[in-house]
PDB file of N, CA and C in Angstrom:
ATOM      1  N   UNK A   1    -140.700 169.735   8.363  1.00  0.00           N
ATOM      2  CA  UNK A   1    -139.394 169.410   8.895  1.00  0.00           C
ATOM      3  C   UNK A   1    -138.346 169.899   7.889  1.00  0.00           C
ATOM      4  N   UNK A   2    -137.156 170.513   8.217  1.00  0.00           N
ATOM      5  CA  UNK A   2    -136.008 170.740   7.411  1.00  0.00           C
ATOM      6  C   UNK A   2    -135.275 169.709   6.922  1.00  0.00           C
ATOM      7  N   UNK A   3    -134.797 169.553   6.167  1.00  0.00           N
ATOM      8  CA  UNK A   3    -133.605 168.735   5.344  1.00  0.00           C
ATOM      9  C   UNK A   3    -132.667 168.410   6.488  1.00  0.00           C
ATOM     10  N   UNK A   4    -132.063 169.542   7.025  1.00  0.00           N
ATOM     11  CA  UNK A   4    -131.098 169.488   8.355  1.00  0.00           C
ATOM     12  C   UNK A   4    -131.753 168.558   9.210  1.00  0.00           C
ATOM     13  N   UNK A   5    -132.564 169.015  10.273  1.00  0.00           N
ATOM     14  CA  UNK A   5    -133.071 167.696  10.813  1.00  0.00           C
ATOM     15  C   UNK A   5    -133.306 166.327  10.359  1.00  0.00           C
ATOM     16  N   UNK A   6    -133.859 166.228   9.409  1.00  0.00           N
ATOM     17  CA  UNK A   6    -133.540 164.565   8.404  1.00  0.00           C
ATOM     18  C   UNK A   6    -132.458 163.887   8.810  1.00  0.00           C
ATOM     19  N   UNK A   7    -131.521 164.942   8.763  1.00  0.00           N
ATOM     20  CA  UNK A   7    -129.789 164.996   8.311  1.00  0.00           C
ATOM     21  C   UNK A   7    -129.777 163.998  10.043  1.00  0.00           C
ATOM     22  N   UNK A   8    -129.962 164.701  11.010  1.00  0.00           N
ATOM     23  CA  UNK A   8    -129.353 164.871  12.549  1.00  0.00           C
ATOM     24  C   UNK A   8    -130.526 163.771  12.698  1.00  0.00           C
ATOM     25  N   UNK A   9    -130.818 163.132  12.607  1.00  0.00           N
ATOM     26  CA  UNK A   9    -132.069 162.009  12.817  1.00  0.00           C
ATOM     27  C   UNK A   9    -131.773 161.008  12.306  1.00  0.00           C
ATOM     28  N   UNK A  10    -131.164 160.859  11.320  1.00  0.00           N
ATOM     29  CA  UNK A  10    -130.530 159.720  10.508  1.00  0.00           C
ATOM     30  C   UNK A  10    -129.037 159.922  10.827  1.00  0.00           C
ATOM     31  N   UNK A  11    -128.271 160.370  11.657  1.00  0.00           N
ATOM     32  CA  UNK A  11    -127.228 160.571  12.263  1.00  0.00           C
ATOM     33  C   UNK A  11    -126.378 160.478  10.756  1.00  0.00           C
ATOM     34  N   UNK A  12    -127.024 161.411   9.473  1.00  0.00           N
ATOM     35  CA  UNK A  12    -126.659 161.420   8.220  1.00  0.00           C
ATOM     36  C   UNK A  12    -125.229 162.149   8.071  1.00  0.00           C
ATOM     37  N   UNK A  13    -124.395 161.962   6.797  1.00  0.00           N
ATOM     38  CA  UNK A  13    -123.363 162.923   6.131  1.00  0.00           C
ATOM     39  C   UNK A  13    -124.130 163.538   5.111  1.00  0.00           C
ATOM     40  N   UNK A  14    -124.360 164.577   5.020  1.00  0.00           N
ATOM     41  CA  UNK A  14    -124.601 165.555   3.480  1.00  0.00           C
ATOM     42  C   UNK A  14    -123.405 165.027   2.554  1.00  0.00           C
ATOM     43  N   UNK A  15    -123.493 164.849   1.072  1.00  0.00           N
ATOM     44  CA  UNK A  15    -123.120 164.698   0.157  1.00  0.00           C
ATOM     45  C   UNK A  15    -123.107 165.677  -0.677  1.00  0.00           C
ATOM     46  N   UNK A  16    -124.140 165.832  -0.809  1.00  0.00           N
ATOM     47  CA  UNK A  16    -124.169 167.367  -1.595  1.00  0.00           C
ATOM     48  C   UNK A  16    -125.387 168.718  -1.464  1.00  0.00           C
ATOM     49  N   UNK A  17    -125.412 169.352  -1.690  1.00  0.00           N
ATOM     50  CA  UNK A  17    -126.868 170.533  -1.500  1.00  0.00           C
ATOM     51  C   UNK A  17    -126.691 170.792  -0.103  1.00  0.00           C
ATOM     52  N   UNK A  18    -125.522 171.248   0.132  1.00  0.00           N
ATOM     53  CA  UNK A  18    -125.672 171.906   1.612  1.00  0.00           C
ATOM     54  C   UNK A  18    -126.568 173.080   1.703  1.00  0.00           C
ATOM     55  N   UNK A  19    -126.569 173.841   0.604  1.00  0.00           N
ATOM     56  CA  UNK A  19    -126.906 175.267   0.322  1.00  0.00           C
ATOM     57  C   UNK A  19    -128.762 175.013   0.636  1.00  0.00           C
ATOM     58  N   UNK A  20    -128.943 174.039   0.768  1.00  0.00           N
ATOM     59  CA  UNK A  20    -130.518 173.529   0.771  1.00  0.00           C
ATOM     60  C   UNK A  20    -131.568 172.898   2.052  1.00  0.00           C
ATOM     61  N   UNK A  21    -130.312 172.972   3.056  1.00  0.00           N
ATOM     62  CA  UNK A  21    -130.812 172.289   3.878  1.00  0.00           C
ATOM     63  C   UNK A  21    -131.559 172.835   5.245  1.00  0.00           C
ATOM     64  N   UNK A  22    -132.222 174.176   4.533  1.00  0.00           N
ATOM     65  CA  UNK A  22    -132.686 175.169   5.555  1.00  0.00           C
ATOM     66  C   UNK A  22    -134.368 174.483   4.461  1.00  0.00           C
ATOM     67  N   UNK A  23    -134.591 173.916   3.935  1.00  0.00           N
ATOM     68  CA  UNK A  23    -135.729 173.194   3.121  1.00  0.00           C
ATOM     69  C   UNK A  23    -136.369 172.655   3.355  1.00  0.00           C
ATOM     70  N   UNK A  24    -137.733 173.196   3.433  1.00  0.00           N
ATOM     71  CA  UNK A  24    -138.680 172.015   4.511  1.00  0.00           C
ATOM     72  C   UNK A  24    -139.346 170.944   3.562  1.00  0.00           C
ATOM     73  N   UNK A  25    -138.959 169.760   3.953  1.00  0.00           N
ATOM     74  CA  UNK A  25    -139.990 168.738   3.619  1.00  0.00           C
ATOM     75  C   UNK A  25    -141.066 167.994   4.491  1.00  0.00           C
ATOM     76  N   UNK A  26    -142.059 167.187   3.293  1.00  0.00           N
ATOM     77  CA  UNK A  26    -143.402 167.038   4.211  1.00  0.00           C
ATOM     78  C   UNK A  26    -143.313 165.734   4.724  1.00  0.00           C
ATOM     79  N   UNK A  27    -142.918 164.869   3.429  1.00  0.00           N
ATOM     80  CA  UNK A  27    -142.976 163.497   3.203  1.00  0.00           C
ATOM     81  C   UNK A  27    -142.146 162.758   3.229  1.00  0.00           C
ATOM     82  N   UNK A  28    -141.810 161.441   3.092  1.00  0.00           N
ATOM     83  CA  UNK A  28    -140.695 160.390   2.774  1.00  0.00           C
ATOM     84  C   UNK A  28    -141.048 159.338   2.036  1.00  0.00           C
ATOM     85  N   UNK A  29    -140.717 158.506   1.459  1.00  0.00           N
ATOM     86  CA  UNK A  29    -140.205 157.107   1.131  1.00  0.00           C
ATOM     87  C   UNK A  29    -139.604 156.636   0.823  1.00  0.00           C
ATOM     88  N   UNK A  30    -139.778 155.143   0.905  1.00  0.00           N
ATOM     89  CA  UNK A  30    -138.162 154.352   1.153  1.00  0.00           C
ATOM     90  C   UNK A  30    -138.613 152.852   0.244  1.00  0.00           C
ATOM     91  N   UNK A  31    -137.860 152.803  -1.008  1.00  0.00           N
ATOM     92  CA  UNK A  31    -137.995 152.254  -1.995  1.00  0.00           C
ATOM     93  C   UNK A  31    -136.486 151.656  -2.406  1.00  0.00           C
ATOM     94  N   UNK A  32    -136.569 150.620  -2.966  1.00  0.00           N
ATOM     95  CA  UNK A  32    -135.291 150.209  -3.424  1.00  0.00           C
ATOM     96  C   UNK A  32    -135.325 150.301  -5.165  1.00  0.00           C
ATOM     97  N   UNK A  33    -136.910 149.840  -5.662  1.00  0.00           N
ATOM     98  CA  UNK A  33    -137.516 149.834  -6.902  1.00  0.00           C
ATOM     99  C   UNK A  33    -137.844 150.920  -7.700  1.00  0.00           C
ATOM    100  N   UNK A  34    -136.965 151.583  -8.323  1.00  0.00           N
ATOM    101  CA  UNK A  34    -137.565 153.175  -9.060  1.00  0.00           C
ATOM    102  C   UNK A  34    -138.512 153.282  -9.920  1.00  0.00           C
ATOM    103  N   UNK A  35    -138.792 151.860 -10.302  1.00  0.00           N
ATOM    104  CA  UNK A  35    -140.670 151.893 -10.963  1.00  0.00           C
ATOM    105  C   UNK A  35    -141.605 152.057 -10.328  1.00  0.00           C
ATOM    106  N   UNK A  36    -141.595 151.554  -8.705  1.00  0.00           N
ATOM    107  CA  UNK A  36    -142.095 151.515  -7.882  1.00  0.00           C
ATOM    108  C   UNK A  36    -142.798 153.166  -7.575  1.00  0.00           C
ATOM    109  N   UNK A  37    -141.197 153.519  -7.133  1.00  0.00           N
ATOM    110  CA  UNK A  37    -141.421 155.461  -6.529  1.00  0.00           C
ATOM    111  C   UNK A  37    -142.318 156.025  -8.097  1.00  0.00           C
ATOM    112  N   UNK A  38    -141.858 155.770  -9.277  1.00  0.00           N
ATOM    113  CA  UNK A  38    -142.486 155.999 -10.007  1.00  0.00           C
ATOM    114  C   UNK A  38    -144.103 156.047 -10.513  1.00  0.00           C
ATOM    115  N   UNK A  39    -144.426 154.516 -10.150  1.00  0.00           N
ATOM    116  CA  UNK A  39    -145.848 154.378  -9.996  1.00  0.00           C
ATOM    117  C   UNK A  39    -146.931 154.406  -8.856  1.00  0.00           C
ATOM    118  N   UNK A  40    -146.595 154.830  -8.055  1.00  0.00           N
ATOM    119  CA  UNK A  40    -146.629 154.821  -7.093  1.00  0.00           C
ATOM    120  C   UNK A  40    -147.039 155.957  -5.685  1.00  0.00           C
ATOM    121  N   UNK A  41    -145.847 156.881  -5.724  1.00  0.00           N
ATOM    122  CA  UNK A  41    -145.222 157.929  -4.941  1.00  0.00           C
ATOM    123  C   UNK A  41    -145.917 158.908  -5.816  1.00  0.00           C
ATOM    124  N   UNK A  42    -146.384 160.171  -4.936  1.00  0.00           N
ATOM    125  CA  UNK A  42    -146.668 161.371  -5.210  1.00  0.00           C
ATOM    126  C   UNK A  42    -146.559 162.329  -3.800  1.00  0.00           C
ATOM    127  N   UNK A  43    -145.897 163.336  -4.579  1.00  0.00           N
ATOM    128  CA  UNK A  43    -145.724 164.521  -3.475  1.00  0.00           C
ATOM    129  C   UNK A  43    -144.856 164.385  -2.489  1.00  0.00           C
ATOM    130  N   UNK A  44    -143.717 163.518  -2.545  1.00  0.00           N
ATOM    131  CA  UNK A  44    -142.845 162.429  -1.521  1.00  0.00           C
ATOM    132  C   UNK A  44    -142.163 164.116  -1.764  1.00  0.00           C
ATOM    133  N   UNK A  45    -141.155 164.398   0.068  1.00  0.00           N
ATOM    134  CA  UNK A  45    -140.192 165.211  -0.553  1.00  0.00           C
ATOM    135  C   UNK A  45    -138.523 164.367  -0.233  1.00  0.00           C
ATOM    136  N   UNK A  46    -138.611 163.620   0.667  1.00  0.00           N
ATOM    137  CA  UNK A  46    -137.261 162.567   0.901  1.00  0.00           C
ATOM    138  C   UNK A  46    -137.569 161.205   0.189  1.00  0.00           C
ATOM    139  N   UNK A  47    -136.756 160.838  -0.627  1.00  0.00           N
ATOM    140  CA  UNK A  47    -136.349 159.015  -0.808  1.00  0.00           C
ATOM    141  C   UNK A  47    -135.712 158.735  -0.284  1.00  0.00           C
ATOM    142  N   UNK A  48    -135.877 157.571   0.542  1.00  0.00           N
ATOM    143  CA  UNK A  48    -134.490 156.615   1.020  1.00  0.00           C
ATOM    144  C   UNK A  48    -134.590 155.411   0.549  1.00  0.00           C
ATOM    145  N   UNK A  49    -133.577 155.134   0.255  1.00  0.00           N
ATOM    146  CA  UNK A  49    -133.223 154.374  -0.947  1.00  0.00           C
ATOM    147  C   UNK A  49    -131.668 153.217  -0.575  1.00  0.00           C
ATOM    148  N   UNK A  50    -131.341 151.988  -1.049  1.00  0.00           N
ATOM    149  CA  UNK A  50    -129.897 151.548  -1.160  1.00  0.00           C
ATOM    150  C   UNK A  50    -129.522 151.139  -2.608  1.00  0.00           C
ATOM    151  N   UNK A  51    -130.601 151.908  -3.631  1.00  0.00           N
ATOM    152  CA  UNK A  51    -130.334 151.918  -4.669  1.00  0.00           C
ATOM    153  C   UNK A  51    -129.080 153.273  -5.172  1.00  0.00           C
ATOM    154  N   UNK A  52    -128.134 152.639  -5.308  1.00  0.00           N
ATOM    155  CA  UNK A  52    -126.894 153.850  -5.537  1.00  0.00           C
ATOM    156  C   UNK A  52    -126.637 153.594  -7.202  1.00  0.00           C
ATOM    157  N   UNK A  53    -127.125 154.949  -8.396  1.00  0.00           N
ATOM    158  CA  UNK A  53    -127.287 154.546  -9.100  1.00  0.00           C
ATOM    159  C   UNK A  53    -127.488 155.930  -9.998  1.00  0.00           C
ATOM    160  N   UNK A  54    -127.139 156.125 -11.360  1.00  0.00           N
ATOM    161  CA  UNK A  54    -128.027 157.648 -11.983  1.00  0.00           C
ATOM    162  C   UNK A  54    -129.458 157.548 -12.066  1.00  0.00           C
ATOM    163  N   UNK A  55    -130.028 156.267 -12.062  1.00  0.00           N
ATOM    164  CA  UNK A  55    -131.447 156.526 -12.400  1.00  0.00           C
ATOM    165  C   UNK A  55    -131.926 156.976 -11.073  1.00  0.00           C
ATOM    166  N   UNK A  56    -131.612 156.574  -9.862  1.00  0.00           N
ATOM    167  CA  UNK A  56    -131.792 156.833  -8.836  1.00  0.00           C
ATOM    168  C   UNK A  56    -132.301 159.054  -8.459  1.00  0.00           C
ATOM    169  N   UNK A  57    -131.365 159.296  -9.310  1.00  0.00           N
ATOM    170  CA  UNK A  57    -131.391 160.765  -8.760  1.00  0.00           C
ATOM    171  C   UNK A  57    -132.396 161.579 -10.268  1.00  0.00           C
ATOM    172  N   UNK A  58    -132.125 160.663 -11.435  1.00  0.00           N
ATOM    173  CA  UNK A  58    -133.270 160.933 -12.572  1.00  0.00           C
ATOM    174  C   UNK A  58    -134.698 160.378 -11.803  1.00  0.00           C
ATOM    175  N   UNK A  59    -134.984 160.167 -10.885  1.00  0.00           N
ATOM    176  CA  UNK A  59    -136.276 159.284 -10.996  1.00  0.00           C
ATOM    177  C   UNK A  59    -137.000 160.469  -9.512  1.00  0.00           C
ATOM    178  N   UNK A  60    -135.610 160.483  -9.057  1.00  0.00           N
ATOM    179  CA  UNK A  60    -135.818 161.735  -8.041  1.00  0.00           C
ATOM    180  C   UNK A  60    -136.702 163.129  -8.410  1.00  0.00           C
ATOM    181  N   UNK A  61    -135.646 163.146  -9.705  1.00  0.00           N
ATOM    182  CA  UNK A  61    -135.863 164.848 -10.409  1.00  0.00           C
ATOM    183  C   UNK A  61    -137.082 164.646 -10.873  1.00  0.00           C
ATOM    184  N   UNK A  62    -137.471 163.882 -11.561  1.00  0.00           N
ATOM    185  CA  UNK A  62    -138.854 163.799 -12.112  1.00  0.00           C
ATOM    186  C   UNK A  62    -139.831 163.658 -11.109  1.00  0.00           C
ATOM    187  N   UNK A  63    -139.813 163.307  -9.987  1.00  0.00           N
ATOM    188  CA  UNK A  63    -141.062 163.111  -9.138  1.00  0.00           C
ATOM    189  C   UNK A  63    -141.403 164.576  -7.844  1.00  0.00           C
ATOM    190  N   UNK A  64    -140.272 165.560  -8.251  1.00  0.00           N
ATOM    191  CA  UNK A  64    -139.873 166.765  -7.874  1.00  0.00           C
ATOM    192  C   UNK A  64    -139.513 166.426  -6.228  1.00  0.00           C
ATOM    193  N   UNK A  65    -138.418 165.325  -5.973  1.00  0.00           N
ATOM    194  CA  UNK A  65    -138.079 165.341  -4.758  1.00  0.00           C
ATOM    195  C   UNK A  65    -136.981 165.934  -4.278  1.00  0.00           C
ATOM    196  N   UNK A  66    -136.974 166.294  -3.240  1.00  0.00           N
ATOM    197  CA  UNK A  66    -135.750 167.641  -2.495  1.00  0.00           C
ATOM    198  C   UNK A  66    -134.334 166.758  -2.195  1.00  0.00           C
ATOM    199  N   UNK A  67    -134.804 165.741  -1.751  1.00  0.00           N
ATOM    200  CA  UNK A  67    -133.542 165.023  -0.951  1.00  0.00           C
ATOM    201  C   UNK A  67    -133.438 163.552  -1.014  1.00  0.00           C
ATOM    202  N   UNK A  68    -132.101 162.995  -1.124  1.00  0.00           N
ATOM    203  CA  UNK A  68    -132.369 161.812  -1.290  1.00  0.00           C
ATOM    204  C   UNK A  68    -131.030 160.917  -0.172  1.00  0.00           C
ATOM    205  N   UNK A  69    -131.844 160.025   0.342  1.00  0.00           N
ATOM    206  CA  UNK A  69    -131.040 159.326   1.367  1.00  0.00           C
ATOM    207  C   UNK A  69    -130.526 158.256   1.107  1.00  0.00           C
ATOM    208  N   UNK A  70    -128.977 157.791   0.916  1.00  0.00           N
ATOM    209  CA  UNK A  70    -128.535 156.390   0.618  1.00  0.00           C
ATOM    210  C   UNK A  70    -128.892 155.596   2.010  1.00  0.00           C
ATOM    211  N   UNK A  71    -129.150 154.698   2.235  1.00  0.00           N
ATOM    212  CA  UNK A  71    -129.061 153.849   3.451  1.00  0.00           C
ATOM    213  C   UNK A  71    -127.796 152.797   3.416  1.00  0.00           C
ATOM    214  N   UNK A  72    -128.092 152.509   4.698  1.00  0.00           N
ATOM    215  CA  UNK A  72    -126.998 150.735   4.362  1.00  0.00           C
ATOM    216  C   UNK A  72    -125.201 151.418   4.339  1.00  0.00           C
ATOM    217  N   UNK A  73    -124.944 152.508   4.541  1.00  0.00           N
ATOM    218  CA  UNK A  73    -124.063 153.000   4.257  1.00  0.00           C
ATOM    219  C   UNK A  73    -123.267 153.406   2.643  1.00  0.00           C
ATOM    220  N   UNK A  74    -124.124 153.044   1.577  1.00  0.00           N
ATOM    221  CA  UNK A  74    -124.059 153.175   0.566  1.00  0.00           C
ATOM    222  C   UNK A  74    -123.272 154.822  -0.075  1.00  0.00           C
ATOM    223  N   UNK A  75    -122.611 154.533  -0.863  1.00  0.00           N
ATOM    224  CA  UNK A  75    -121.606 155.651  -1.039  1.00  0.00           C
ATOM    225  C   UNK A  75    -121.382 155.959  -2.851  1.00  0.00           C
ATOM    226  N   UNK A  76    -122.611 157.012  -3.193  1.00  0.00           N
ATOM    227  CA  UNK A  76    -122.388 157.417  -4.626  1.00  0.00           C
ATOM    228  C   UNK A  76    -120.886 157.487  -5.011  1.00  0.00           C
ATOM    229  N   UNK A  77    -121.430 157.445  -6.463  1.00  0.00           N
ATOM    230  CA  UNK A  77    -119.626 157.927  -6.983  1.00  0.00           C
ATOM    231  C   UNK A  77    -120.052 159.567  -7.364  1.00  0.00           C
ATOM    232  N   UNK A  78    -119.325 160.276  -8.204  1.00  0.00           N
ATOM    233  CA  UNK A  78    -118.976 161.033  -8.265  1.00  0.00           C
ATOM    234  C   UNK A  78    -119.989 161.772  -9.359  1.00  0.00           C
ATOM    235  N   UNK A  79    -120.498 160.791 -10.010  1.00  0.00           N
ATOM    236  CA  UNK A  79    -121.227 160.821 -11.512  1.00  0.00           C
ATOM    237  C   UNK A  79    -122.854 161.415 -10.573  1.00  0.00           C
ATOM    238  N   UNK A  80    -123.048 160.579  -9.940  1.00  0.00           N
ATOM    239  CA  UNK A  80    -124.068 160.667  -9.336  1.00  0.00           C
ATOM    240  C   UNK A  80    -124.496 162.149  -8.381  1.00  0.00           C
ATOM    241  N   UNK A  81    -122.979 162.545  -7.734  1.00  0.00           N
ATOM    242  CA  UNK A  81    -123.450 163.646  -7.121  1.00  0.00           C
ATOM    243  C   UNK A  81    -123.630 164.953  -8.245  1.00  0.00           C
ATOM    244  N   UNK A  82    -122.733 164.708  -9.004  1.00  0.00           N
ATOM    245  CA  UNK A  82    -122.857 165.907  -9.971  1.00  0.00           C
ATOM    246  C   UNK A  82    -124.078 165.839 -10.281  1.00  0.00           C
ATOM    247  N   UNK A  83    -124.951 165.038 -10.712  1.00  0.00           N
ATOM    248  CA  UNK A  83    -125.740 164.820 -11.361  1.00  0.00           C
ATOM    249  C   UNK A  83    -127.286 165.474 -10.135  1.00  0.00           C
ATOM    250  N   UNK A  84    -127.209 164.995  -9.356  1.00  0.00           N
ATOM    251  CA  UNK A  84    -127.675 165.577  -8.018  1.00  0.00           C
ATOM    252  C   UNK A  84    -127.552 167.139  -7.916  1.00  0.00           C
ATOM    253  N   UNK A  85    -126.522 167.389  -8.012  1.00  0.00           N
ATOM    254  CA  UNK A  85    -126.508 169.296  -7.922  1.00  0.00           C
ATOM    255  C   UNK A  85    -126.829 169.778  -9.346  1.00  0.00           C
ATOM    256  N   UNK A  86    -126.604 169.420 -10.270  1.00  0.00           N
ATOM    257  CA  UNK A  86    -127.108 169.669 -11.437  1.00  0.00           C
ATOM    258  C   UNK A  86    -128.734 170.147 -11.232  1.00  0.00           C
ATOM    259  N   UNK A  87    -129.315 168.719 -10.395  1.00  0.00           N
ATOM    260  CA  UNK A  87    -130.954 169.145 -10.025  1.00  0.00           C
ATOM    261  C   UNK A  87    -131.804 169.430  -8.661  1.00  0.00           C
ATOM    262  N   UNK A  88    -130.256 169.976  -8.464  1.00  0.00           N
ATOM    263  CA  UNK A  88    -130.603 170.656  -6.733  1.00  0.00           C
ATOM    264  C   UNK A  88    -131.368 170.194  -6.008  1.00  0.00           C
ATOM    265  N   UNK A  89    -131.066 168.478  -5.498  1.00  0.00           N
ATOM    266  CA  UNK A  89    -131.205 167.935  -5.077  1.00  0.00           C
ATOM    267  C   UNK A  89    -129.721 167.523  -3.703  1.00  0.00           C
ATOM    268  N   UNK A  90    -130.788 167.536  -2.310  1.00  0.00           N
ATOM    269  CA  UNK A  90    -129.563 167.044  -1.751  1.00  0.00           C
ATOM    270  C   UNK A  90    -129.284 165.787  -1.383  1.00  0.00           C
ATOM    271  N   UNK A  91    -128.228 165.138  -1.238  1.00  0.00           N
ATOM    272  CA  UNK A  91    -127.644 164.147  -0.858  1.00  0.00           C
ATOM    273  C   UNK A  91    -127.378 163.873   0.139  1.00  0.00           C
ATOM    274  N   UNK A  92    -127.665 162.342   0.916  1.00  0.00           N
ATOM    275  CA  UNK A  92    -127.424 162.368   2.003  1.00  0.00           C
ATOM    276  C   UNK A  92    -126.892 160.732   2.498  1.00  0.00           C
ATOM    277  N   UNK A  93    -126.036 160.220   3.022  1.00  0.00           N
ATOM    278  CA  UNK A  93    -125.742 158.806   3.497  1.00  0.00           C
ATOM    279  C   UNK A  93    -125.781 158.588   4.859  1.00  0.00           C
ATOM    280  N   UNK A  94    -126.207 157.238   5.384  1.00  0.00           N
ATOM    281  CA  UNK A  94    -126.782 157.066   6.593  1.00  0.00           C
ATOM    282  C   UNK A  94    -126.387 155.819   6.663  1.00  0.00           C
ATOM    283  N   UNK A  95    -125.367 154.880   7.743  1.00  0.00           N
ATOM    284  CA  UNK A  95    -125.266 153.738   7.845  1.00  0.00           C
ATOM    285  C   UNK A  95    -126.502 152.886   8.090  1.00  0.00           C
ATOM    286  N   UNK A  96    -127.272 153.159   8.788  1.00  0.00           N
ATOM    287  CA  UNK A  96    -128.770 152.879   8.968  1.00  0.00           C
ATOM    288  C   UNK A  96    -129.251 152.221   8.082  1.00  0.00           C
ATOM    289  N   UNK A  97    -130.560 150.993   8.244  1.00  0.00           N
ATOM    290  CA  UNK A  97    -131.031 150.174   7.749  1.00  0.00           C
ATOM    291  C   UNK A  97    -132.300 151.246   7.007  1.00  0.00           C
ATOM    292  N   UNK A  98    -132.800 150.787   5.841  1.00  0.00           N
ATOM    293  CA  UNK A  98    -133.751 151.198   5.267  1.00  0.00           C
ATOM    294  C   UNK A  98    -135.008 151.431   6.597  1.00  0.00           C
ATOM    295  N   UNK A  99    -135.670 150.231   7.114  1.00  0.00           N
ATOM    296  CA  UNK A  99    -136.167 150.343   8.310  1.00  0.00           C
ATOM    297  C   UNK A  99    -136.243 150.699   9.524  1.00  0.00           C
ATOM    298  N   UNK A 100    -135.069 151.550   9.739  1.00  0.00           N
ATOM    299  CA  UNK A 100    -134.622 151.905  10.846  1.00  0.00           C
ATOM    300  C   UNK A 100    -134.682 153.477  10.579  1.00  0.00           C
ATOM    301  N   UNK A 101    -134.239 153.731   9.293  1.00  0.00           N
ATOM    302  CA  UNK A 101    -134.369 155.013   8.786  1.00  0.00           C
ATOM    303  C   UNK A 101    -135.720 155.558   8.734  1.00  0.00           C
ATOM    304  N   UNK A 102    -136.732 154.403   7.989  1.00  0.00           N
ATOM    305  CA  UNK A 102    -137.983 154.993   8.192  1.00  0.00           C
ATOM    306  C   UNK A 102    -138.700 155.338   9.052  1.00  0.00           C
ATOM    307  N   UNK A 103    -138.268 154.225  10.169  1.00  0.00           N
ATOM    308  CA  UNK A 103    -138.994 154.529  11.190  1.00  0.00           C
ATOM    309  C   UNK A 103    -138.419 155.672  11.901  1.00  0.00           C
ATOM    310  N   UNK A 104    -136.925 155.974  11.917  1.00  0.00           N
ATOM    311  CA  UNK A 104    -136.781 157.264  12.946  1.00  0.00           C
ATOM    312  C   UNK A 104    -137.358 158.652  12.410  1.00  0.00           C
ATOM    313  N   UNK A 105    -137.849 158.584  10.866  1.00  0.00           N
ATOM    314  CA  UNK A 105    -137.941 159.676  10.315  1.00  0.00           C
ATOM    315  C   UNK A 105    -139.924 159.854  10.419  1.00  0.00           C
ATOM    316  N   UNK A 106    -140.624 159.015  10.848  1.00  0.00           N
ATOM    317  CA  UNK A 106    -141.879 158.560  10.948  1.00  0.00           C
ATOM    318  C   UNK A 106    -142.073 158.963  12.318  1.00  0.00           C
ATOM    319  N   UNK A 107    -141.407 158.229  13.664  1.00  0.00           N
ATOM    320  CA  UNK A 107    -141.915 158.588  14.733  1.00  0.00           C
ATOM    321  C   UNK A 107    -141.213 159.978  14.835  1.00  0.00           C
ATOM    322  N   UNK A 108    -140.417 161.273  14.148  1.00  0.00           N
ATOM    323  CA  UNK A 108    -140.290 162.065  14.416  1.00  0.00           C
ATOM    324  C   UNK A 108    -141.174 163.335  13.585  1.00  0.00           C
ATOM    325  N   UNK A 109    -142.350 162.796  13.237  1.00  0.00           N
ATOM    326  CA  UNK A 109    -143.138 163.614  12.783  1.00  0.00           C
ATOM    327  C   UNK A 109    -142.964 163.613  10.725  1.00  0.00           C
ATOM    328  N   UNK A 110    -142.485 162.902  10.199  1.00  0.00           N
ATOM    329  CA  UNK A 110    -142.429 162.825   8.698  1.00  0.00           C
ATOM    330  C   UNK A 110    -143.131 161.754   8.274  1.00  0.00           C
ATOM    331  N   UNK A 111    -144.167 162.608   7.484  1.00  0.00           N
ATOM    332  CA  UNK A 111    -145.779 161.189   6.990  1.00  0.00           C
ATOM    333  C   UNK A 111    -144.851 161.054   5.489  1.00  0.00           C
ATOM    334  N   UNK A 112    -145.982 160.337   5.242  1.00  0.00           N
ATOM    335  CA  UNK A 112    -146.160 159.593   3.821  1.00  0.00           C
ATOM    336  C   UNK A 112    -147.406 160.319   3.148  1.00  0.00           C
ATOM    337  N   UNK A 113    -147.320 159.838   1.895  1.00  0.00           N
ATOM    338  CA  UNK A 113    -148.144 160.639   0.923  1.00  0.00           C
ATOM    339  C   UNK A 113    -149.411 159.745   1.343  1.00  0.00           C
ATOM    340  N   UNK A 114    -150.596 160.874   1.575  1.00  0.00           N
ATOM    341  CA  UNK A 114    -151.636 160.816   2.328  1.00  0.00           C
ATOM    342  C   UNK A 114    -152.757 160.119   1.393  1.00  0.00           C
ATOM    343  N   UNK A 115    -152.582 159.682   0.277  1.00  0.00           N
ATOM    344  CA  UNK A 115    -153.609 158.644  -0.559  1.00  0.00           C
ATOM    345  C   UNK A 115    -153.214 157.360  -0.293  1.00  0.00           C
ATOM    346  N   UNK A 116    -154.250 156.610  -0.429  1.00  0.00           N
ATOM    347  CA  UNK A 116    -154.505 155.255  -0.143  1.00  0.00           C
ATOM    348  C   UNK A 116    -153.363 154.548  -1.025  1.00  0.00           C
ATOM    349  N   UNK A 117    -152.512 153.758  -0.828  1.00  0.00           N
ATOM    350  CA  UNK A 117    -151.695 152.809  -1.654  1.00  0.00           C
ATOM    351  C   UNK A 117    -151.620 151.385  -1.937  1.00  0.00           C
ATOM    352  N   UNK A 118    -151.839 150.979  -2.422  1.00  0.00           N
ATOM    353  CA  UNK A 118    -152.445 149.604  -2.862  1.00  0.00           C
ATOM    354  C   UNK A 118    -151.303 148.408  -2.758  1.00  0.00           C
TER     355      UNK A 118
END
């Protein structure tokens, strides 16, 4: 699936990385806890998240994810997007509930990382 579609499925705004959104991703998850995605998550290419935050988009870069979704209507500041294009990562906000997000992005064909999770 493309980034764009993500986008039009989560009836999303791009924030930043427009230049990116011809980008196919495989995966998703939706975490509020960045120790969590950390210990956890592998091979994810979307987070959705209502954690609005720098570690948020550091925790991104390190787990090599493409895109990252605020939920809840959540609205970075400014620190955050830079910080986002810095690691060409795109940005994306969605009034949408964490659960509502997952699920539209699930029944439209976007799995989860395919190992067992405890």
């Amino acid at each position: 699936m493309k980034i764009q579609e993500v986008v039009r499925i989560l009836n999303g705004e791009v924030l930043c990385g427009e230049e990116r959104l011809e980008s196919d991703v495989h995966s998703a998850c939706g975490s509020d806890m960045m120790s969590d995605v950390l210990a956890y998550v592998k091979d994810q290419s979307v987070l959705l998240t209502g954690l609005c935050n720098p570690q948020t988009v550091r925790t991104a870069e390190m787990m090599d994810m493409r895109c990252i979704v605020f939920v809840r209507g959540k609205e970075p500041d400014e620190t955050i997007i830079e910080l986002a294009k810095e690691a060409g990562i795109v940005l994306v906000k969605t009034r949408l509930r964490m659960y509502s997000a997952c699920g539209r992005l699930y029944s439209a064909g976007l799995g989860e990382n395919s190992e067992e999770h405890v």
